[in-house]
Protein backbone atom coordinates (compact mmCIF):
# COMPACT_ATOMS: atom_id res chain seq x y z
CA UNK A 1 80.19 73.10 59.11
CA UNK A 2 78.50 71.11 61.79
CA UNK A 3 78.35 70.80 65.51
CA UNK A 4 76.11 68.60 67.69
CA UNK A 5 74.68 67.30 64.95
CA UNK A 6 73.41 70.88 63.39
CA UNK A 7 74.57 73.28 61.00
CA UNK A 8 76.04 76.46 61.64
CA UNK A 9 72.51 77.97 60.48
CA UNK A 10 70.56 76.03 62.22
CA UNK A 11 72.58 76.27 65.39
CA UNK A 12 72.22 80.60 64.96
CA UNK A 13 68.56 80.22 64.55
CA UNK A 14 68.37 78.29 67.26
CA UNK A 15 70.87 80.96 69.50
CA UNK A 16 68.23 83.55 68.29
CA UNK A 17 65.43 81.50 69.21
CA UNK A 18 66.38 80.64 72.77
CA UNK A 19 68.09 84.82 73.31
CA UNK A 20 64.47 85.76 72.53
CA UNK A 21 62.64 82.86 74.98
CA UNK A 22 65.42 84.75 77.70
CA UNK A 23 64.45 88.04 76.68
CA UNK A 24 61.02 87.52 76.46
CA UNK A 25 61.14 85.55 80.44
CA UNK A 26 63.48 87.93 82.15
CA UNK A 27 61.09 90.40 84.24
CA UNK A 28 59.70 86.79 85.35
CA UNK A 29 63.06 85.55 86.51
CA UNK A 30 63.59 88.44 88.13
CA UNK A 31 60.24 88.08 90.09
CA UNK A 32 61.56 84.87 91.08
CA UNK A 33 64.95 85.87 92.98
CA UNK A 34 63.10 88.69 94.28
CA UNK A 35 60.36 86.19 95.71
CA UNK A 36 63.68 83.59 96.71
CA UNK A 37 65.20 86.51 98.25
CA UNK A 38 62.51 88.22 99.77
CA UNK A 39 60.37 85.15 101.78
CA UNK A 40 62.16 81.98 103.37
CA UNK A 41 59.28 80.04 102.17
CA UNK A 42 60.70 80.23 98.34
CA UNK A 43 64.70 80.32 99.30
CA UNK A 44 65.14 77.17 98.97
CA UNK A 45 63.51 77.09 95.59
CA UNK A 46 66.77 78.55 94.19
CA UNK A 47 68.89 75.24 94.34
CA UNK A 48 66.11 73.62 92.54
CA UNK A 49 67.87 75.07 88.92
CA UNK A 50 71.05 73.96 90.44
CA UNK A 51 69.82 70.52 91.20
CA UNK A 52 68.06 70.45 88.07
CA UNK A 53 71.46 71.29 86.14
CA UNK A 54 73.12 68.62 88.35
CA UNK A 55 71.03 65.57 87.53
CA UNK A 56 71.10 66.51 83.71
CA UNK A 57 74.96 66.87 83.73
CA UNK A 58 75.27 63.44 84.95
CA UNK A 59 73.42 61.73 81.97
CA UNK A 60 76.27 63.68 79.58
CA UNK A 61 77.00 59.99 78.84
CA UNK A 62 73.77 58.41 78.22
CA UNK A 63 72.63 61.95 76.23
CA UNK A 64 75.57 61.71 73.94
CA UNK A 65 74.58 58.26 73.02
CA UNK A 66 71.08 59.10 71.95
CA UNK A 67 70.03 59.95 68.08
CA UNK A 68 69.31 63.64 67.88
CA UNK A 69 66.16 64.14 66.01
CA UNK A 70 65.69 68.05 65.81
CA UNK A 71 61.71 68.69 65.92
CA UNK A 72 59.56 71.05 64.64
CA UNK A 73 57.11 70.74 67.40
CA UNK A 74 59.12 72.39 69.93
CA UNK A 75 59.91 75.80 68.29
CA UNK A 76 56.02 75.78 68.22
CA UNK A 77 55.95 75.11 72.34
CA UNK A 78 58.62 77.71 72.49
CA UNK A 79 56.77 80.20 70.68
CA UNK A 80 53.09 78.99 72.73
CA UNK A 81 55.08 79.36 76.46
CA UNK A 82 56.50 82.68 74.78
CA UNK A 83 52.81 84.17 73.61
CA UNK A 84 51.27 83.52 76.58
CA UNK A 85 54.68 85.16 78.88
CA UNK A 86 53.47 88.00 77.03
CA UNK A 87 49.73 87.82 76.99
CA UNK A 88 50.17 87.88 80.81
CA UNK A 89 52.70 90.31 81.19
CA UNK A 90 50.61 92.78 79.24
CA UNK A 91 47.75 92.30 81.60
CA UNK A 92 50.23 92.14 84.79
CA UNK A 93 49.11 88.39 85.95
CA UNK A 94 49.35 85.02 86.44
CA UNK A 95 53.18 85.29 87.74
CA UNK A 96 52.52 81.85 89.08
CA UNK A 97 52.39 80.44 86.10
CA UNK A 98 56.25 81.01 85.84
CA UNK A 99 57.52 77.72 86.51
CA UNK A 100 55.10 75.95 83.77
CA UNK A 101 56.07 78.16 81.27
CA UNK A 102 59.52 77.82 81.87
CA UNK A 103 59.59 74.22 81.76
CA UNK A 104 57.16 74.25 78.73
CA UNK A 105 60.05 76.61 77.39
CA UNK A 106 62.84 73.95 77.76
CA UNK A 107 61.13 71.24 76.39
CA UNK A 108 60.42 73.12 73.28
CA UNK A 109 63.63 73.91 73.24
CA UNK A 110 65.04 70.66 74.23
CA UNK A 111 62.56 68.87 71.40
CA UNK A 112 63.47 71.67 68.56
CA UNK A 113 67.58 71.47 69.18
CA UNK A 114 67.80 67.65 69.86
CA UNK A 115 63.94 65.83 69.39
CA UNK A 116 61.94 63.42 71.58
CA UNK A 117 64.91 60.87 73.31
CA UNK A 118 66.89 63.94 74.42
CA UNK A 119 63.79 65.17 75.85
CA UNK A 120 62.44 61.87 77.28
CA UNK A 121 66.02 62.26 79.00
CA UNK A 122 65.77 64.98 80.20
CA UNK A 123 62.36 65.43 81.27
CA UNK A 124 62.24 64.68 85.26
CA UNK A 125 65.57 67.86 85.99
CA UNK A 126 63.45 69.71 83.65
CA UNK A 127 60.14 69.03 85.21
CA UNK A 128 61.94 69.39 88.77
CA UNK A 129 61.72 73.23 87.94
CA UNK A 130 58.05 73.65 88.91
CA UNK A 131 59.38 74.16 92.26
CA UNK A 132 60.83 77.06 91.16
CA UNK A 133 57.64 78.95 92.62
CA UNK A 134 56.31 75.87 95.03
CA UNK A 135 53.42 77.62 96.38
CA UNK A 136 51.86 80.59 94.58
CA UNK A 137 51.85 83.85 96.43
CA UNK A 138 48.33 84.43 96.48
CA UNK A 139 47.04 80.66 97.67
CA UNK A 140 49.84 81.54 100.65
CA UNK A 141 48.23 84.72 101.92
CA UNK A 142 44.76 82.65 101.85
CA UNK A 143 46.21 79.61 103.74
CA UNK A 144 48.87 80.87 106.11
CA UNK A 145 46.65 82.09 108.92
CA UNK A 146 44.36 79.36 108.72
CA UNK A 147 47.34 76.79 109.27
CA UNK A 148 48.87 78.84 112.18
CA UNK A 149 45.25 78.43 113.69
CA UNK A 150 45.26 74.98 112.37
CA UNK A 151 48.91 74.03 114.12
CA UNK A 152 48.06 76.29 117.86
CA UNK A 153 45.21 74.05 118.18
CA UNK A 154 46.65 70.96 117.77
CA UNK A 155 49.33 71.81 119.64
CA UNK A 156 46.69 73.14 122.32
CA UNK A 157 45.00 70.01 122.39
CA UNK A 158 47.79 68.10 122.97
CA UNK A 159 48.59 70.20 125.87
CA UNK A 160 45.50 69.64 127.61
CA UNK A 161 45.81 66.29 126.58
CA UNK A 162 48.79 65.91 128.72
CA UNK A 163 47.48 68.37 131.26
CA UNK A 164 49.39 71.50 130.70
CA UNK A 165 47.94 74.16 131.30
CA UNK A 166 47.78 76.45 128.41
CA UNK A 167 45.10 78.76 126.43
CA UNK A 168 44.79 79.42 123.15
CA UNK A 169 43.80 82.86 121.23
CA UNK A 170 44.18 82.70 117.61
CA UNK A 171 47.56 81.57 116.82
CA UNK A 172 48.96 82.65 120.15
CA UNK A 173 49.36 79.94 122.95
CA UNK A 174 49.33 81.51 126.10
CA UNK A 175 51.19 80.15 129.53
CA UNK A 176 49.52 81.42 133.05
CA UNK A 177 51.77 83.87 134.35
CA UNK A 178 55.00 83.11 131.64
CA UNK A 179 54.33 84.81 128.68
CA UNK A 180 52.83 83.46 125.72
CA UNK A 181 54.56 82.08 122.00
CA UNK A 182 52.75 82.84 118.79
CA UNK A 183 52.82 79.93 115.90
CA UNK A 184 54.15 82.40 113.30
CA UNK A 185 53.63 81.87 109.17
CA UNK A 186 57.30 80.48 109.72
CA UNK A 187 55.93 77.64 112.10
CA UNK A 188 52.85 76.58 110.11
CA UNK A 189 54.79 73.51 108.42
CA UNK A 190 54.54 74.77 104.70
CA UNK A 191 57.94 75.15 104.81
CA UNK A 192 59.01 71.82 106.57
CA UNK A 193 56.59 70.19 104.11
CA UNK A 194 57.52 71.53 100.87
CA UNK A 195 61.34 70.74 102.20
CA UNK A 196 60.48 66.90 102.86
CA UNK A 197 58.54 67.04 99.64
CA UNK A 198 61.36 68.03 97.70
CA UNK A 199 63.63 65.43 99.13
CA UNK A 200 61.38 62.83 98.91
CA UNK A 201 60.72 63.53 94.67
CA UNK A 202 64.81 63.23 94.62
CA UNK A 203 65.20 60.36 96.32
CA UNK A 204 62.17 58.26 94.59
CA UNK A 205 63.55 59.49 91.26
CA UNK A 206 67.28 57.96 91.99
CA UNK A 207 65.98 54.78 93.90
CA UNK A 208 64.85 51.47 92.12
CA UNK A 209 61.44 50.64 92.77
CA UNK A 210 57.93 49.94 91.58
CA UNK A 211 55.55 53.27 91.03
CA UNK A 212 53.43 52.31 93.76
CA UNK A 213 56.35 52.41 96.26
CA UNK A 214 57.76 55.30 94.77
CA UNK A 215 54.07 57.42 95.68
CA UNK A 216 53.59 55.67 99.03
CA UNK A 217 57.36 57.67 99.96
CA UNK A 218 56.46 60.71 98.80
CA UNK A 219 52.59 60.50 99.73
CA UNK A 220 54.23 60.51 103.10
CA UNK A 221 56.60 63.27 103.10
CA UNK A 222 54.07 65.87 103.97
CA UNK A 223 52.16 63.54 106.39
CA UNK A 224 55.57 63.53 108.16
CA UNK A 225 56.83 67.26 108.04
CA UNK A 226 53.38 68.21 109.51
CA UNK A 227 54.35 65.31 112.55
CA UNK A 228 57.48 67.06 112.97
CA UNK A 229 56.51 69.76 113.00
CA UNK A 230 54.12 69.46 115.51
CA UNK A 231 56.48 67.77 117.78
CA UNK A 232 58.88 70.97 117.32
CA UNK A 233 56.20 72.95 118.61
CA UNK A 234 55.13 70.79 121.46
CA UNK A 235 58.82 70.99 122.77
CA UNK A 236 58.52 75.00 122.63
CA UNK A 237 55.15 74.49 124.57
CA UNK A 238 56.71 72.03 126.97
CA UNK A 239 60.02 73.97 127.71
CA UNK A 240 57.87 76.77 128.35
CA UNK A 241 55.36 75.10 130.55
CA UNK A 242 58.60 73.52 132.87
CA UNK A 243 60.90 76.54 132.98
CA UNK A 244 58.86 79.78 132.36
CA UNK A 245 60.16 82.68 131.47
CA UNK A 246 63.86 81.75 131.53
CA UNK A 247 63.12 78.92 128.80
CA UNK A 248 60.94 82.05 126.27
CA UNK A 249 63.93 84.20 126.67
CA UNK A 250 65.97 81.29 124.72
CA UNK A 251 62.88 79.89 122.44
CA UNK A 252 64.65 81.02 119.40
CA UNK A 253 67.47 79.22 119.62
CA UNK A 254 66.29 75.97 121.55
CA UNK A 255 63.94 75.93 118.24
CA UNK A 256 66.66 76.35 115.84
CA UNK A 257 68.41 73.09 117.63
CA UNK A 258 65.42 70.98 118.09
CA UNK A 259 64.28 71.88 115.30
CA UNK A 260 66.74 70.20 113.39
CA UNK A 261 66.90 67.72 115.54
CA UNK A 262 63.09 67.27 114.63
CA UNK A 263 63.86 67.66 111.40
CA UNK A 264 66.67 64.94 111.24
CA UNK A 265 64.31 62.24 112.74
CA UNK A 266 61.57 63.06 110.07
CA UNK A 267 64.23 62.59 107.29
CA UNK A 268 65.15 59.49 108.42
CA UNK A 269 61.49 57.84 109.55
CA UNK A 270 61.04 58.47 105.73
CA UNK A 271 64.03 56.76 104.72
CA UNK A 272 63.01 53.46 107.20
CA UNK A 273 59.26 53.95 105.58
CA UNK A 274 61.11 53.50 102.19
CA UNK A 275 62.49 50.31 102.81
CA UNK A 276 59.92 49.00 104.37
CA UNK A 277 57.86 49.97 100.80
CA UNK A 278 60.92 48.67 99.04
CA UNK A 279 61.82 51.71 97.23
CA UNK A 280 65.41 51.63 98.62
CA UNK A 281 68.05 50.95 96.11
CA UNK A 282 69.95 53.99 94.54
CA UNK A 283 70.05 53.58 90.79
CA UNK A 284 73.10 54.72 88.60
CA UNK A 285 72.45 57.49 86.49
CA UNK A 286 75.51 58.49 86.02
């Protein structure tokens, strides 16, 4: 008896072989949600496996037309990502590593159940799961203050600049006789920036377009979110410095709006900035 192409021996091993890779990854996936859960900075990092599925169950039609090839190759990756799961379990580390040993996983698995076209197939939803853990942990504790810093003094300069009067302690941003606002980790732009980022890799992977053109869009999705972001925080600064006190007892939610308003405008200055680098038209990969 076959199925996909297998035999009903092969296709157990194979069951075994990927219940194992599970069993062997779940206190790792479970550090995951728990990080998704726990810290807006990774929420959004758990429609990335969704998005991943998505893009890989529209090529159904092109996959089904492919040879299958079964490789030997990839129960060796499988068993490599596995070893070193547990090398680093043992020793409690490296939980960063997560998202390159889970995609190191698939394509073992990928190559060992169907062989190199299914993989070559399949290899940008697959590779789309290193933002499963975007940022690790630790490099966040190191870099978050030093960006709030980094975004209150730009947004300090700008001020005086302009000639607003405002002072600047740390990350706070202080208004003479109104209060002050405090450029939280929230409102350092990691989080705007990986969120551009993201889109941007989509888009360039379902547009038509040279390689060049493809980098110069998402070279610039950063660039942008930390524009935008700066902008957002100017308006706080400037709604602050016009109506006082009345404006900081309504910051949160004039940043929610204009934030997205923000937001909106960055998405689509990096839409016009891929046309203009002719990376524009939507290919079919359905």
């Amino acid at each position: 008896m076959r199925c996909f192409g297998l035999t009903l021996r092969e296709l157990l091993r194979y069951g075994l072989l990927v219940a194992c890779a599970v069993g062997v990854f779940w206190h790792r996936l479970v550090w995951m949600g728990h990080l998704w859960w726990s810290d807006s900075l990774y929420s959004l990092s758990a429609v990335v496996p969704l998005i991943s599925l998505g893009i890989a169950n529209g090529k159904r039609k092109k996959l089904a037309a492919l040879q299958l090839n079964p490789s030997g190759a990839g129960i060796a990756l499988v068993m490599g990502a596995a070893a070193i799961t547990v090398a680093t379990d043992w020793f409690d580390m490296l939980h960063s590593l997560t998202p390159l040993l889970v995609v190191s996983l698939l394509c073992g698995i990928v190559l060992a159940l169907w062989g190199t076209a299914i993989l070559k197939e399949l290899l940008f939803p697959i590779a789309f799961l290193l933002l499963l853990v975007p940022v690790p942990p630790a490099l966040l504790e190191r870099i978050d203050l030093p960006l709030q810093i980094l975004c209150a003094r730009a947004v300090a300069g700008l001020s005086h600049t302009l000639s607003l009067p405002v002072e600047r302690m740390g990350s706070l941003i202080l208004f003479p006789g109104s209060g002050s606002i405090n450029v939280a980790p929230a409102c350092n732009g990691v989080r705007s920036a990986l969120t551009m980022l993201m889109l941007a890799i989509i888009f360039v992977y379902l547009s038509r377009g040279r390689w060049y053109s493809k980098f110069a869009v998402v070279a610039a999705a950063v660039p942008l979110a930390y524009f935008a972001n700066l902008v957002r925080l100017f308006g706080i600064v400037s709604g602050a410095h016009l109506l006082g006190g009345r404006f900081l007892e309504h910051e949160q939610t004039f940043d929610h709006v204009f934030g997205l308003l923000v937001f909106g405008g960055c998405v689509g200055t990096l839409l016009t900035w891929a046309r203009i680098v002719k990376c524009r038209n939507l290919m079919q990969i359905w």
